[in-house]
ModelCIF file with pLDDT and N, C-alpha, C, O atoms, coordinates in Angstrom:
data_MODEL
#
_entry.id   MODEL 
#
_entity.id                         1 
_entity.type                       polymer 
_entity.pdbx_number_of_molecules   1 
#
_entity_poly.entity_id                      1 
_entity_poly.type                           'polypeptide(L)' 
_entity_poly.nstd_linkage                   no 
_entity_poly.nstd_monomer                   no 
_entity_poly.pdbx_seq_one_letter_code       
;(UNK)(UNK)(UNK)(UNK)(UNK)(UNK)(UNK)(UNK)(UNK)(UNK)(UNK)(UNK)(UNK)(UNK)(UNK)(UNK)
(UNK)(UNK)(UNK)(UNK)(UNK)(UNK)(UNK)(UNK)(UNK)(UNK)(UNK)(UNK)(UNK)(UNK)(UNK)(UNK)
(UNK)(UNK)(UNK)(UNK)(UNK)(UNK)(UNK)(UNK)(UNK)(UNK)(UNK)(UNK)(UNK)(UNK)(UNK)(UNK)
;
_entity_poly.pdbx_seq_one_letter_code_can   XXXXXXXXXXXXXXXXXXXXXXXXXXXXXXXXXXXXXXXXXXXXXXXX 
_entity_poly.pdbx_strand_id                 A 
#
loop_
_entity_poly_seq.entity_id 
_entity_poly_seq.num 
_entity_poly_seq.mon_id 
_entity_poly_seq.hetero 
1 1  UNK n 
1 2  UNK n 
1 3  UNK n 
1 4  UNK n 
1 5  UNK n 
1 6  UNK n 
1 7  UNK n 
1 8  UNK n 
1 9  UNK n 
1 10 UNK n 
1 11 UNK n 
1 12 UNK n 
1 13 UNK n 
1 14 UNK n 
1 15 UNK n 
1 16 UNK n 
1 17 UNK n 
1 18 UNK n 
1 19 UNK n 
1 20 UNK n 
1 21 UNK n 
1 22 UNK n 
1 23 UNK n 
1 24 UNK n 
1 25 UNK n 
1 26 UNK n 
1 27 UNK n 
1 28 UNK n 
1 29 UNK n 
1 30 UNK n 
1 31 UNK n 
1 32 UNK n 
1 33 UNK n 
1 34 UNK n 
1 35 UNK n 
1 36 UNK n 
1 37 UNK n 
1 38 UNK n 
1 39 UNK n 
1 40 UNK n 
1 41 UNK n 
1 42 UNK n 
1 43 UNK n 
1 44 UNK n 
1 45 UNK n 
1 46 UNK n 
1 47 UNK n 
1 48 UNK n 
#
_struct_asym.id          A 
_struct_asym.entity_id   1 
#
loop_
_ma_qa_metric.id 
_ma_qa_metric.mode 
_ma_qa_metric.name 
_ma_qa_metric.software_group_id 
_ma_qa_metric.type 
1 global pLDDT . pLDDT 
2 local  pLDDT . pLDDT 
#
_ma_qa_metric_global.metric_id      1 
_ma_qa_metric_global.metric_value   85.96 
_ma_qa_metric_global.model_id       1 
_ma_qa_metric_global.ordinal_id     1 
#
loop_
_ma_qa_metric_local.label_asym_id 
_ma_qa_metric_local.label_comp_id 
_ma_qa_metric_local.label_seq_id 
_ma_qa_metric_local.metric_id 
_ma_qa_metric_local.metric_value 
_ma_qa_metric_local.model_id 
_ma_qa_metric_local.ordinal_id 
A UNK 1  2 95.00 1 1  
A UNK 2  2 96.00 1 2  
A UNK 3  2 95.00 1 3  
A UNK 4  2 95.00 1 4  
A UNK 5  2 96.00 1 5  
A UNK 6  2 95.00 1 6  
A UNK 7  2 94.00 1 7  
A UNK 8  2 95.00 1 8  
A UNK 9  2 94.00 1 9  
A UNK 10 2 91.00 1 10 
A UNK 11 2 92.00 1 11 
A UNK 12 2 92.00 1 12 
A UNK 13 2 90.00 1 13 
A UNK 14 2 89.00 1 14 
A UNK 15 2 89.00 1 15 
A UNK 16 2 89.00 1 16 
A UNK 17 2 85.00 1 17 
A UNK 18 2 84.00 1 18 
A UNK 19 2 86.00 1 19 
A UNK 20 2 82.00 1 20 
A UNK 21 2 79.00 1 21 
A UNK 22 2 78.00 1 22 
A UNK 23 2 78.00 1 23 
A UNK 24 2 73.00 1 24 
A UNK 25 2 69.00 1 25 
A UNK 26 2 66.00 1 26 
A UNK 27 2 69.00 1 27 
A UNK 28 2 70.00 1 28 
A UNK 29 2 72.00 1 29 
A UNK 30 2 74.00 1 30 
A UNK 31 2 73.00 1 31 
A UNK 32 2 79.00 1 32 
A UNK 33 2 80.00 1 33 
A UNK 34 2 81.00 1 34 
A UNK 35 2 84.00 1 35 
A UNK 36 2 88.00 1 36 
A UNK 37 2 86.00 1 37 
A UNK 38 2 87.00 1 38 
A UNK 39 2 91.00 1 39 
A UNK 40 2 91.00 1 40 
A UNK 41 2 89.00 1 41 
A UNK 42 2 90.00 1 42 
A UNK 43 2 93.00 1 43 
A UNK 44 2 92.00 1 44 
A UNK 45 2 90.00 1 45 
A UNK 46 2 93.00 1 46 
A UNK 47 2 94.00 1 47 
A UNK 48 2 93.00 1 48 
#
loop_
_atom_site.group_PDB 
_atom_site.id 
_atom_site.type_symbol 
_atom_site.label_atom_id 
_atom_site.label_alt_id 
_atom_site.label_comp_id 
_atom_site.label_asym_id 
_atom_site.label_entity_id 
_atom_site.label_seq_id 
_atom_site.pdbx_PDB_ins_code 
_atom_site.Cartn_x 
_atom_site.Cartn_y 
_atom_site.Cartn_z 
_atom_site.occupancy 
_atom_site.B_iso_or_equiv 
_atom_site.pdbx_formal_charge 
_atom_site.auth_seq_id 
_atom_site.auth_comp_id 
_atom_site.auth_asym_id 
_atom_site.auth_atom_id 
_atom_site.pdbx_PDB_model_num 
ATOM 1   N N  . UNK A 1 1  ? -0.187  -7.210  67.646 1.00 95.00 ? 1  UNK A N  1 
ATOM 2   C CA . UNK A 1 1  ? 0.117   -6.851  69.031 1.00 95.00 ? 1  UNK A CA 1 
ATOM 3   C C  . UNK A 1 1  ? -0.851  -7.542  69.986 1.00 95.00 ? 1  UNK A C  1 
ATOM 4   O O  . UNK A 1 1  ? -0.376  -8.221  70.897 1.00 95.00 ? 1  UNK A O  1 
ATOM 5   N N  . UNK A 1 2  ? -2.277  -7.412  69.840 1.00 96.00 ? 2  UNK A N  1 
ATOM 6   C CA . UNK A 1 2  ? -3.215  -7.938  70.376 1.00 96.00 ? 2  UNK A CA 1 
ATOM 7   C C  . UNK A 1 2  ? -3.209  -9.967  70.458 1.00 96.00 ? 2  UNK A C  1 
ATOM 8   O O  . UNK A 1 2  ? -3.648  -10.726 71.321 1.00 96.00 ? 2  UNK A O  1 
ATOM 9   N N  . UNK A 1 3  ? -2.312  -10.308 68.783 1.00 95.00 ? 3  UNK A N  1 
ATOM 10  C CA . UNK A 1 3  ? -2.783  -12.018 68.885 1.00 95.00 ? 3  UNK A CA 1 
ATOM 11  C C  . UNK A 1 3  ? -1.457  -12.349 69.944 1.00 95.00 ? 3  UNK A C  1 
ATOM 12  O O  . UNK A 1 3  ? -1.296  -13.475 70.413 1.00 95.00 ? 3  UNK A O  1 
ATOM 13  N N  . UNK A 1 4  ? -0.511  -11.165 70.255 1.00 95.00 ? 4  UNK A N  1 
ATOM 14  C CA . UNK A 1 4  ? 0.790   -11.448 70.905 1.00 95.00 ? 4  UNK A CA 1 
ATOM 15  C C  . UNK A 1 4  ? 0.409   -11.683 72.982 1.00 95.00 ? 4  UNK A C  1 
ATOM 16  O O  . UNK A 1 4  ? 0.845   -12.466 73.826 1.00 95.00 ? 4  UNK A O  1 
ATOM 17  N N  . UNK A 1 5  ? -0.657  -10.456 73.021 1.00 96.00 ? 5  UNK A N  1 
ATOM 18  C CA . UNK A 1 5  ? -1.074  -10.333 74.271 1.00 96.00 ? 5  UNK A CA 1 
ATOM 19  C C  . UNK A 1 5  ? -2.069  -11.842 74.867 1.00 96.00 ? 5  UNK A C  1 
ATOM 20  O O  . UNK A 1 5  ? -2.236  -12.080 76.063 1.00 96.00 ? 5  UNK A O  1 
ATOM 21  N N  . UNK A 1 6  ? -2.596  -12.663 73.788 1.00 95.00 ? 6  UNK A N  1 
ATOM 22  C CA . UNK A 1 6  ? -3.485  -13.226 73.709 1.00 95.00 ? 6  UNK A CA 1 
ATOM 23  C C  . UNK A 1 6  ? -2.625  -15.080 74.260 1.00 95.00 ? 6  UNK A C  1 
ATOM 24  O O  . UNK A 1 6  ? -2.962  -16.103 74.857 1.00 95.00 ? 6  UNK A O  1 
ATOM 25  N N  . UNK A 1 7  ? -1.109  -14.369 73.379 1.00 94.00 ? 7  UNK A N  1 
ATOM 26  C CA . UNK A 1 7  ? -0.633  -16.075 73.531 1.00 94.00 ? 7  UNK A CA 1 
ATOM 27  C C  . UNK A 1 7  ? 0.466   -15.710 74.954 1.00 94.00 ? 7  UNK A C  1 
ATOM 28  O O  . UNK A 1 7  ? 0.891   -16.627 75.656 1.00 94.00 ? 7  UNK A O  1 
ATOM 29  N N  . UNK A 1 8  ? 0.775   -14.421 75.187 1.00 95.00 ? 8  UNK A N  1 
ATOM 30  C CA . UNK A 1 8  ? 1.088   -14.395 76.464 1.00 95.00 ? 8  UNK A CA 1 
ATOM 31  C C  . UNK A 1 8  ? 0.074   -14.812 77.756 1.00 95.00 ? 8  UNK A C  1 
ATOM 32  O O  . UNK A 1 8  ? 0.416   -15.516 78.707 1.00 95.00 ? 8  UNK A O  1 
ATOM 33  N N  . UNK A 1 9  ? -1.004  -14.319 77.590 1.00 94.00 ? 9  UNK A N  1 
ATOM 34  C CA . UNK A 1 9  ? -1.958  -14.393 78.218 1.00 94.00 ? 9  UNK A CA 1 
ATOM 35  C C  . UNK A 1 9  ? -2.680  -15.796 78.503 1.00 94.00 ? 9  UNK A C  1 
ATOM 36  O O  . UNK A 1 9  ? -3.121  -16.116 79.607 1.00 94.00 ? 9  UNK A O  1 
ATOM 37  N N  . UNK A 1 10 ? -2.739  -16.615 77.302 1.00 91.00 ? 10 UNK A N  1 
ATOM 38  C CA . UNK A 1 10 ? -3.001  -18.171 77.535 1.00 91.00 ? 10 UNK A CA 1 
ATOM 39  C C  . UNK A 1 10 ? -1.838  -19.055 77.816 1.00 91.00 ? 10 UNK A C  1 
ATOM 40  O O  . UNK A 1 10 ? -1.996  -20.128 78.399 1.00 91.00 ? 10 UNK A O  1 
ATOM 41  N N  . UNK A 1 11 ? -0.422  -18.543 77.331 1.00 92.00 ? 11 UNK A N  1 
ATOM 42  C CA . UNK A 1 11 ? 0.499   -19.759 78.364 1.00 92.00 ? 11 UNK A CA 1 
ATOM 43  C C  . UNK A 1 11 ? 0.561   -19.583 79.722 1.00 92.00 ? 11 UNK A C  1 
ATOM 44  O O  . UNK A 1 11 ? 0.846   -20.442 80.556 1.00 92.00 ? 11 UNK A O  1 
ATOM 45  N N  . UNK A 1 12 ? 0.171   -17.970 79.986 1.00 92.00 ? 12 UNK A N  1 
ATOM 46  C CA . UNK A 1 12 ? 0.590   -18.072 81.845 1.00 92.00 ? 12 UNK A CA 1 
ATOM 47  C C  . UNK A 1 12 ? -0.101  -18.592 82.337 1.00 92.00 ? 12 UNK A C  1 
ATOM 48  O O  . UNK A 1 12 ? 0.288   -19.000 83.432 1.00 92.00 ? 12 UNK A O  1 
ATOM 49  N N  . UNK A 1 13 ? -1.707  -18.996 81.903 1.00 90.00 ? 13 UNK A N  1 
ATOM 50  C CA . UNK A 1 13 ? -2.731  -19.521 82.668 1.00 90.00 ? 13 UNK A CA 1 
ATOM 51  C C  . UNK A 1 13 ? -2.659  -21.020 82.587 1.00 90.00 ? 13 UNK A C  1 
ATOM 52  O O  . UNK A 1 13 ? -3.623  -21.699 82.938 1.00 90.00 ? 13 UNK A O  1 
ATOM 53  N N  . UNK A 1 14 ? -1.438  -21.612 82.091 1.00 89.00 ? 14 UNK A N  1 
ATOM 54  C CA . UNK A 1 14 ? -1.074  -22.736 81.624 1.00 89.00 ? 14 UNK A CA 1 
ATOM 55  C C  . UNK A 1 14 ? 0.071   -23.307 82.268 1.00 89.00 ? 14 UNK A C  1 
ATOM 56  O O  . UNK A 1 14 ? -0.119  -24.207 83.085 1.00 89.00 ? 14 UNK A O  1 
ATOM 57  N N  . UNK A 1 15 ? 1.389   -22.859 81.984 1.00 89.00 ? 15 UNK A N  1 
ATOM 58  C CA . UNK A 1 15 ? 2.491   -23.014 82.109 1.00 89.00 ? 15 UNK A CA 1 
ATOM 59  C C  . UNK A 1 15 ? 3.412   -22.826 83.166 1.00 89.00 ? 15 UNK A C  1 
ATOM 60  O O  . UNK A 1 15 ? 4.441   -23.501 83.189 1.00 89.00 ? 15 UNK A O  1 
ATOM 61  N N  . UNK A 1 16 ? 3.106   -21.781 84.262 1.00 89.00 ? 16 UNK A N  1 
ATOM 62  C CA . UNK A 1 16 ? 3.477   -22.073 85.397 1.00 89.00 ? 16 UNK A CA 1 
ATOM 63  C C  . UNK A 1 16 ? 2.943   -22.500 86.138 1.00 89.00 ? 16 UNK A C  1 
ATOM 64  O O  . UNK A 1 16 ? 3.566   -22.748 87.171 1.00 89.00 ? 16 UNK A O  1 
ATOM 65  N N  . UNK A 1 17 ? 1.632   -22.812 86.085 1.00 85.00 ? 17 UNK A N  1 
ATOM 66  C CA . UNK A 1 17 ? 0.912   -24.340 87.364 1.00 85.00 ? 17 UNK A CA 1 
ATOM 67  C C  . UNK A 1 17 ? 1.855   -25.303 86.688 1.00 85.00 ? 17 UNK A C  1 
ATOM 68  O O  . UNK A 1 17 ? 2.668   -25.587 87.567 1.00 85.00 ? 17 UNK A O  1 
ATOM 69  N N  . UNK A 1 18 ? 2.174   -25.952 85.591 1.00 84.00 ? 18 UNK A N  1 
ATOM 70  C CA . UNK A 1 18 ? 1.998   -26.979 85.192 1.00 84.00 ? 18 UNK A CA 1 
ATOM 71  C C  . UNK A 1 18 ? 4.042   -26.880 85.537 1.00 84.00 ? 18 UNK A C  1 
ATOM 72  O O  . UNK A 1 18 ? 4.642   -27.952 85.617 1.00 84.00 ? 18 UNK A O  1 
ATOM 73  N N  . UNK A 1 19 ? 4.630   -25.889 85.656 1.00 86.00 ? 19 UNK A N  1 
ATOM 74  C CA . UNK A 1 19 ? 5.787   -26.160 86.291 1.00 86.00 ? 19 UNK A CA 1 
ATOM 75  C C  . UNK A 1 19 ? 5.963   -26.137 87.987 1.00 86.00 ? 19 UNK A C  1 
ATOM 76  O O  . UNK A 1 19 ? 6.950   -26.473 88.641 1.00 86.00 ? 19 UNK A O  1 
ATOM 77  N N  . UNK A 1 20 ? 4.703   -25.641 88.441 1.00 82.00 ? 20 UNK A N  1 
ATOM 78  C CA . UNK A 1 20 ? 5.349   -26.013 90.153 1.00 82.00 ? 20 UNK A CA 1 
ATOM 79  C C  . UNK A 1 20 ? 4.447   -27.610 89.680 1.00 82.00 ? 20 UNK A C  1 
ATOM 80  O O  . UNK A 1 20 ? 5.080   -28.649 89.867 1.00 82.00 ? 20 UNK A O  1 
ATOM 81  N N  . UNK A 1 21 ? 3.721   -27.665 89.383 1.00 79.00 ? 21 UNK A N  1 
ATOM 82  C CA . UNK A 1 21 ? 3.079   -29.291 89.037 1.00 79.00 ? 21 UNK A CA 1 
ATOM 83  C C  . UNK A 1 21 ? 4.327   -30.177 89.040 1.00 79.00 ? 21 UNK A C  1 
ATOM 84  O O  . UNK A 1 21 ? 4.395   -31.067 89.888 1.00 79.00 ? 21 UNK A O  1 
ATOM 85  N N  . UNK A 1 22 ? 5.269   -30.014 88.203 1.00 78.00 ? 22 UNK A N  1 
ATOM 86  C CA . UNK A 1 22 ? 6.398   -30.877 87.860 1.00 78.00 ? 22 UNK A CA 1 
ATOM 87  C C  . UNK A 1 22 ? 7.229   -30.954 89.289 1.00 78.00 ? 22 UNK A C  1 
ATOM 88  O O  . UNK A 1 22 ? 7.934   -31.942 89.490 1.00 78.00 ? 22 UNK A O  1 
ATOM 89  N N  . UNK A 1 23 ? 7.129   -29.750 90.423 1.00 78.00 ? 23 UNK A N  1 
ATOM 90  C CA . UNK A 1 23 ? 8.507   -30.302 90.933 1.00 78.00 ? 23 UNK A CA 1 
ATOM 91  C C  . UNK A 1 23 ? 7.427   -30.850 92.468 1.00 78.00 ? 23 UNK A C  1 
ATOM 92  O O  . UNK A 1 23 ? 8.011   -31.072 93.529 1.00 78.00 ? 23 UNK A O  1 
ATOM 93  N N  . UNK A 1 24 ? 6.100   -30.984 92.387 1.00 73.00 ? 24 UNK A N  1 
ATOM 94  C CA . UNK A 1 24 ? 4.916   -31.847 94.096 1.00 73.00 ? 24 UNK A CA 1 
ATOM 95  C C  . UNK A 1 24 ? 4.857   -33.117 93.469 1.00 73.00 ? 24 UNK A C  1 
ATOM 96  O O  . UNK A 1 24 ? 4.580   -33.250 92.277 1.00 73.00 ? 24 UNK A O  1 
ATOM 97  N N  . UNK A 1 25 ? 5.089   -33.977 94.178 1.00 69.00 ? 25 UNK A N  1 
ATOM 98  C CA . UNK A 1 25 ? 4.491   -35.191 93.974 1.00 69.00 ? 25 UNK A CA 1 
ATOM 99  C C  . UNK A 1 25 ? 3.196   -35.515 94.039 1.00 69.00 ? 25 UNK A C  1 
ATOM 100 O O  . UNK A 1 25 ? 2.992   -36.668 93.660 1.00 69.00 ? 25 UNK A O  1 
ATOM 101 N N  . UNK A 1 26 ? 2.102   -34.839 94.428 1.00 66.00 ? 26 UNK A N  1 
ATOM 102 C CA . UNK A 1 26 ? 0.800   -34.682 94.082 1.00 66.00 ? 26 UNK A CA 1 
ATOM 103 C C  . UNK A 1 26 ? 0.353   -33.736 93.556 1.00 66.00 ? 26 UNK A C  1 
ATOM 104 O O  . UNK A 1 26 ? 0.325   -32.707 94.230 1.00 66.00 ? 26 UNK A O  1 
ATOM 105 N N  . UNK A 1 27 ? -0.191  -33.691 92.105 1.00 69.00 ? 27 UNK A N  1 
ATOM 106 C CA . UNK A 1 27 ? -0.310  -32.367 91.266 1.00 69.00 ? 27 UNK A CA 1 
ATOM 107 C C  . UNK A 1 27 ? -1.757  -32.107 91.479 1.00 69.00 ? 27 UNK A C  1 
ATOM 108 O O  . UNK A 1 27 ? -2.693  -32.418 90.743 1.00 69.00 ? 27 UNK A O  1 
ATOM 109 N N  . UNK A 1 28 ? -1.782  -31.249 93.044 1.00 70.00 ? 28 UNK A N  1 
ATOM 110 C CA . UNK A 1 28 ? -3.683  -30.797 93.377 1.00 70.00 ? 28 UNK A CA 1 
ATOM 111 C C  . UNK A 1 28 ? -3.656  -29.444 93.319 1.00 70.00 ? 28 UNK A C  1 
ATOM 112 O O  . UNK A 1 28 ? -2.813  -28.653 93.743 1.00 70.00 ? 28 UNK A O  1 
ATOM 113 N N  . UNK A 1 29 ? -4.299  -29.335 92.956 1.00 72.00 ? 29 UNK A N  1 
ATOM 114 C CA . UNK A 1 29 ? -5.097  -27.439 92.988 1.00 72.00 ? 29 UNK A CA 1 
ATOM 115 C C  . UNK A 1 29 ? -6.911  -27.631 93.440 1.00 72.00 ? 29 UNK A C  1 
ATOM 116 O O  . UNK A 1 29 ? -7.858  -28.358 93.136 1.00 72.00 ? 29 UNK A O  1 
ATOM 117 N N  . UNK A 1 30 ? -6.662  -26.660 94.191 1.00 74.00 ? 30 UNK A N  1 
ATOM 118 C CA . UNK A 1 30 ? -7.723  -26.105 95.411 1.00 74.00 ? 30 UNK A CA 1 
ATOM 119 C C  . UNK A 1 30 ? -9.351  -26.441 93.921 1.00 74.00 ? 30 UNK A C  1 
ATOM 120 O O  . UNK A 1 30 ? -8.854  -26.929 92.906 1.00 74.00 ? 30 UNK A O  1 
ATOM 121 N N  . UNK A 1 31 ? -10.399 -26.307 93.831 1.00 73.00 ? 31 UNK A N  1 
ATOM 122 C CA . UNK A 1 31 ? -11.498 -26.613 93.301 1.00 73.00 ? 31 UNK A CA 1 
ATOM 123 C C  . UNK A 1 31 ? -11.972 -25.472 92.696 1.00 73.00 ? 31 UNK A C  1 
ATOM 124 O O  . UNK A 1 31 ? -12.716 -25.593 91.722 1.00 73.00 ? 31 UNK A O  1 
ATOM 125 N N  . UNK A 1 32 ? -11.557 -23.990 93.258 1.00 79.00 ? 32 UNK A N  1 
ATOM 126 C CA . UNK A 1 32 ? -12.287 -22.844 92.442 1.00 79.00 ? 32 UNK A CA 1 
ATOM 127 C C  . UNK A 1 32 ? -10.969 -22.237 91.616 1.00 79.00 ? 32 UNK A C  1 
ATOM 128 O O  . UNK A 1 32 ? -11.242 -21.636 90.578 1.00 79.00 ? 32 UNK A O  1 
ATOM 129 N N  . UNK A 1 33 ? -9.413  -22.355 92.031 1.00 80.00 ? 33 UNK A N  1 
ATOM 130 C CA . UNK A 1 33 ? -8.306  -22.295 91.775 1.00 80.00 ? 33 UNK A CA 1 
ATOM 131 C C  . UNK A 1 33 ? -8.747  -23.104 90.063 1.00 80.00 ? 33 UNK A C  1 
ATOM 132 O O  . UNK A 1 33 ? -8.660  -22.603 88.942 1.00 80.00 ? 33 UNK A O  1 
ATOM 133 N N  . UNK A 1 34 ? -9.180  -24.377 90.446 1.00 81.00 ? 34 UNK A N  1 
ATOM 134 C CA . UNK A 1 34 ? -8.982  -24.931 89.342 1.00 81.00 ? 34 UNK A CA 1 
ATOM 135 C C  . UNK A 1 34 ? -10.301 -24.543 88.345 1.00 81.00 ? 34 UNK A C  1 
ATOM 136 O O  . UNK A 1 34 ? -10.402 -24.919 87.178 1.00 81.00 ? 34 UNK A O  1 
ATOM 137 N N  . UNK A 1 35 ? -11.303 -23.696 89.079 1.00 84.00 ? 35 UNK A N  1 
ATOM 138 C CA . UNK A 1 35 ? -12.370 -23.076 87.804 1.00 84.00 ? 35 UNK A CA 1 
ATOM 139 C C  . UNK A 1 35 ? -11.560 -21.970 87.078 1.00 84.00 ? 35 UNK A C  1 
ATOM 140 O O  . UNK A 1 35 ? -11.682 -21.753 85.872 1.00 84.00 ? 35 UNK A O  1 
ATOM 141 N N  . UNK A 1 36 ? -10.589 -21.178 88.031 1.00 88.00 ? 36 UNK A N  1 
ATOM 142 C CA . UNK A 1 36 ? -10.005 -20.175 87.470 1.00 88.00 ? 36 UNK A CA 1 
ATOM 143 C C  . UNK A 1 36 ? -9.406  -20.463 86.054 1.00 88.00 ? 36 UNK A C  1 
ATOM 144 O O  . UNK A 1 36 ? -9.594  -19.664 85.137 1.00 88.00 ? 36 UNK A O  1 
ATOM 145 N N  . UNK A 1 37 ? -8.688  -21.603 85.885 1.00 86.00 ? 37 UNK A N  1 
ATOM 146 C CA . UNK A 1 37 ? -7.956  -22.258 85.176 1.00 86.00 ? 37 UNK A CA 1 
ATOM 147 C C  . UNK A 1 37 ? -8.502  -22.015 83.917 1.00 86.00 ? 37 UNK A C  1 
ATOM 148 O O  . UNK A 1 37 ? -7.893  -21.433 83.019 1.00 86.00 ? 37 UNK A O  1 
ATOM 149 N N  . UNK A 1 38 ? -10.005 -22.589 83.801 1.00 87.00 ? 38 UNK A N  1 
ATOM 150 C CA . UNK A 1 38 ? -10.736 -23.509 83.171 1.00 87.00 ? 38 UNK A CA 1 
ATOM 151 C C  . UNK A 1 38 ? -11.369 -22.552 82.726 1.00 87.00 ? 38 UNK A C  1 
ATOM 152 O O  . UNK A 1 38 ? -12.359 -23.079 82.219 1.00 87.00 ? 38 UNK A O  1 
ATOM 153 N N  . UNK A 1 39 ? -11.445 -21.429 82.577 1.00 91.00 ? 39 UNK A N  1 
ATOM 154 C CA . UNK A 1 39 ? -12.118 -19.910 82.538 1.00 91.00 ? 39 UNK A CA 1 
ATOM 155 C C  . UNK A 1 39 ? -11.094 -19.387 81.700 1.00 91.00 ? 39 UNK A C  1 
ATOM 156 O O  . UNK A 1 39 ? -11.270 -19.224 80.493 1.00 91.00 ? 39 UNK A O  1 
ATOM 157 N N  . UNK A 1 40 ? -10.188 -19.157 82.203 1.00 91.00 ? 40 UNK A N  1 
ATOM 158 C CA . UNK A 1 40 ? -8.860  -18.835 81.253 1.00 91.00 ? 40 UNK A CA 1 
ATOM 159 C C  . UNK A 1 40 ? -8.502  -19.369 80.117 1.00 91.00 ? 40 UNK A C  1 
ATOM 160 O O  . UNK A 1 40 ? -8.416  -18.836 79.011 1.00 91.00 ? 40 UNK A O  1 
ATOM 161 N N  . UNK A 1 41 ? -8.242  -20.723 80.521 1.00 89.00 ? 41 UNK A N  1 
ATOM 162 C CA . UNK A 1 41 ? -8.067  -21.528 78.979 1.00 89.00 ? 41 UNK A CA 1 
ATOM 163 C C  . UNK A 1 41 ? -9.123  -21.448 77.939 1.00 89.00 ? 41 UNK A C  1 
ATOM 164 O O  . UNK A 1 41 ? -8.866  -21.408 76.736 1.00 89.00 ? 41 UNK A O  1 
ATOM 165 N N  . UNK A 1 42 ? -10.383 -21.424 78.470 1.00 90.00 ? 42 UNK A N  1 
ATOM 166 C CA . UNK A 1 42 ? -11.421 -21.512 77.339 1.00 90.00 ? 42 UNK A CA 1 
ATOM 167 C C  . UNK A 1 42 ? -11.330 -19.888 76.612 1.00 90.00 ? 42 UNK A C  1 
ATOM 168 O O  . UNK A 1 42 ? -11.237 -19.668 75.404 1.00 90.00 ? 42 UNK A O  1 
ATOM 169 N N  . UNK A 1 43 ? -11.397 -18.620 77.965 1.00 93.00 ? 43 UNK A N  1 
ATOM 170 C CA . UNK A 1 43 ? -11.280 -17.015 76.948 1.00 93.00 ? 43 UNK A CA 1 
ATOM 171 C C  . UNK A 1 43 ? -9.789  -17.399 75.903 1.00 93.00 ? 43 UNK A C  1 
ATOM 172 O O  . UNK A 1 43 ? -9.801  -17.567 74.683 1.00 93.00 ? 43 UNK A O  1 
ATOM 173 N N  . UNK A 1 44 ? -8.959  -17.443 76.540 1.00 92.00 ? 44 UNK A N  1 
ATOM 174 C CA . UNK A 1 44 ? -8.065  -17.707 75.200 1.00 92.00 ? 44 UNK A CA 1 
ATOM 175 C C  . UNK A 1 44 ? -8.215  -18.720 74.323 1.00 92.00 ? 44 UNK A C  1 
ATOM 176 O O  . UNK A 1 44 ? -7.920  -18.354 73.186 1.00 92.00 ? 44 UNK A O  1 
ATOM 177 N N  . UNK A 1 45 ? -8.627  -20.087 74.408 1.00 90.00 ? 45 UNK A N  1 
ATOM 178 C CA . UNK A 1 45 ? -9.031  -20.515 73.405 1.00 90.00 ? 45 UNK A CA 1 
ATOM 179 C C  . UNK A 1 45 ? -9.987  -19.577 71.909 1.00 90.00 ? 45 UNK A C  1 
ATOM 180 O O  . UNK A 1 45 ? -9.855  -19.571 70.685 1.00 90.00 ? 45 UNK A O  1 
ATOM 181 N N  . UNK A 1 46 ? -10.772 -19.002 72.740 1.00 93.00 ? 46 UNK A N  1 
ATOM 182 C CA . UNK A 1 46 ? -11.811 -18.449 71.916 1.00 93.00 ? 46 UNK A CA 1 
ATOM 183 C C  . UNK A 1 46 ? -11.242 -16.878 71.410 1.00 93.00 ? 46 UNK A C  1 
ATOM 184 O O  . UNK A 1 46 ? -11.669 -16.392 70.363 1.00 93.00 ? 46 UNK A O  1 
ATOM 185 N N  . UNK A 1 47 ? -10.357 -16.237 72.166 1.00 94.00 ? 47 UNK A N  1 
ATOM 186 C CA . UNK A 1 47 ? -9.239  -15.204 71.802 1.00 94.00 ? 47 UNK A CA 1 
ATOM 187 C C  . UNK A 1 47 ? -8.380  -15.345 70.803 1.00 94.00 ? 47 UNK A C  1 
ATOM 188 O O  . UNK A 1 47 ? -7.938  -14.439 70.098 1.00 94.00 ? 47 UNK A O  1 
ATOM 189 N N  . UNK A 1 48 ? -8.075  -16.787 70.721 1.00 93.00 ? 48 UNK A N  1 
ATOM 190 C CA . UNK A 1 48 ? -7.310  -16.977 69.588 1.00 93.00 ? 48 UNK A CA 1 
ATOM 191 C C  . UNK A 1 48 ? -7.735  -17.193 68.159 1.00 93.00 ? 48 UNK A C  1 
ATOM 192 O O  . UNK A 1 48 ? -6.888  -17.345 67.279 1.00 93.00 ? 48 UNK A O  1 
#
């Protein structure tokens, strides 16, 4: 239940930037937006 919350939890911090990404012709995010990111991906990396 928990490794389920873990891979929900690391695609959202993933997968919908990276779909409004697909439809801007410049794929920018704000500088602390993008620490948020980078914070996320690494706890779930290490969650998993």
């Amino acid at each position: 239940c928990h490794l389920a919350f873990v891979d929900f939890y690391g695609t959202s911090a993933i997968t919908p930037n990276t779909l409004v990404n697909s439809l801007r012709e410049i794929k920018s995010m704000p500088f602390y937006a993008r620490a948020t990111q980078v914070c996320c991906f690494i706890t779930f990396s290490v969650w998993e």
